[in-house]
Protein backbone atom coordinates (compact mmCIF):
# COMPACT_ATOMS: atom_id res chain seq x y z
CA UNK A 1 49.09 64.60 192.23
CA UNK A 2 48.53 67.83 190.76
CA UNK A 3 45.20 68.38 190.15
CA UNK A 4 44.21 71.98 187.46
CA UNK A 5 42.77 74.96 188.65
CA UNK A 6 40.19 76.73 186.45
CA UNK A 7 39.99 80.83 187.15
CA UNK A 8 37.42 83.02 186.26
CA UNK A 9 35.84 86.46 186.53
CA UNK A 10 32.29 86.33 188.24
CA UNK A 11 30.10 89.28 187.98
CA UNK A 12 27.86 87.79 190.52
CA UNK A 13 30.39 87.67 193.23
CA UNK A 14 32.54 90.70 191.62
CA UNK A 15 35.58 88.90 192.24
CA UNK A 16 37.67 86.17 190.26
CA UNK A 17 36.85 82.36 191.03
CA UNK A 18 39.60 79.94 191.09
CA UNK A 19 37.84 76.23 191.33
CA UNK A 20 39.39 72.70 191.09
CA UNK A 21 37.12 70.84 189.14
CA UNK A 22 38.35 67.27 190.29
CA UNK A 23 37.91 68.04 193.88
CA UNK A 24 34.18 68.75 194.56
CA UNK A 25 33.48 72.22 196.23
CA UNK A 26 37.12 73.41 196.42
CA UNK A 27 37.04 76.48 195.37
CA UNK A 28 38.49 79.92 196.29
CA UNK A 29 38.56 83.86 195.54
CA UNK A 30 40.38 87.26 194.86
CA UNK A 31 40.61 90.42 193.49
CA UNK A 32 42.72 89.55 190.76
CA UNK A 33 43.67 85.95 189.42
CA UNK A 34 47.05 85.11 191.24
CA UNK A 35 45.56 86.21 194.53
CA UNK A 36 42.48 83.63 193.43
CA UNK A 37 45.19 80.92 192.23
CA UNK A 38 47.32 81.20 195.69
CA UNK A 39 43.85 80.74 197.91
CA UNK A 40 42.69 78.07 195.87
CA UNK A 41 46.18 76.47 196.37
CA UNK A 42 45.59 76.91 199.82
CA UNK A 43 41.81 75.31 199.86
CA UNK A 44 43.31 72.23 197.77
CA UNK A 45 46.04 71.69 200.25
CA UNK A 46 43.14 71.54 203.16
CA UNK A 47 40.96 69.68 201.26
CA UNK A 48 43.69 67.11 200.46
CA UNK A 49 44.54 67.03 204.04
CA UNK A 50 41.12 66.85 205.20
CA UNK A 51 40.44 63.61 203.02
CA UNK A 52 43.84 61.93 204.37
CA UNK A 53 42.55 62.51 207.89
CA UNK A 54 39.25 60.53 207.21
CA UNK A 55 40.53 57.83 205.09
CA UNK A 56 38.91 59.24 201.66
CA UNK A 57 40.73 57.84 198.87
CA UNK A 58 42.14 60.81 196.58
CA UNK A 59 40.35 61.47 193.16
CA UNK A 60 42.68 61.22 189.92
CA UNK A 61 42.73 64.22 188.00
CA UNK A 62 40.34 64.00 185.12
CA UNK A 63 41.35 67.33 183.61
CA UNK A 64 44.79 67.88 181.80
CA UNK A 65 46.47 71.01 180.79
CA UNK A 66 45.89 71.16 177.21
CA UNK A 67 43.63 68.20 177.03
CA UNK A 68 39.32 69.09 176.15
CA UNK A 69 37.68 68.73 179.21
CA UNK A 70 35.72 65.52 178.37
CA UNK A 71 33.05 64.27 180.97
CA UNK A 72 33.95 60.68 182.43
CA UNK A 73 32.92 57.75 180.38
CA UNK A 74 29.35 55.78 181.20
CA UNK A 75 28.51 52.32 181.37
CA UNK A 76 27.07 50.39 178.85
CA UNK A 77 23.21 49.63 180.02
């Protein structure tokens, strides 16, 4: 699965963000955005990993290259 990376410039941290919105606190950094894009390749790969070691099933990707980011769809009450 291939799962999107979103990159970023945060003035907080003074660095760019790379984050992977389907897989929940995978996230990396650099000082520009390929070094940001290879670490965060890195953290998904060991975050993948990590889940397949404890039996976690793997999240489908909710977020498509040029698809609007829509937020999952809610249960009729």
């Amino acid at each position: 699965m291939t799962y999107p990376i979103v990159i970023f410039w945060s003035d907080e941290d003074q660095a760019f963000i790379a984050d992977t919105p389907d897989l929940r606190y995978c996230s990396a950094h650099g000082e520009t955005p390929e070094e940001a894009l290879r670490e965060a390749r890195v953290a998904q790969a060991l975050w993948l990993e990590v889940a397949c070691d404890d039996g976690r099933p793997l999240p489908e990707p909710r977020f498509r290259r040029g698809s609007p980011r829509r937020p999952p769809a809610r249960a009729a009450t």
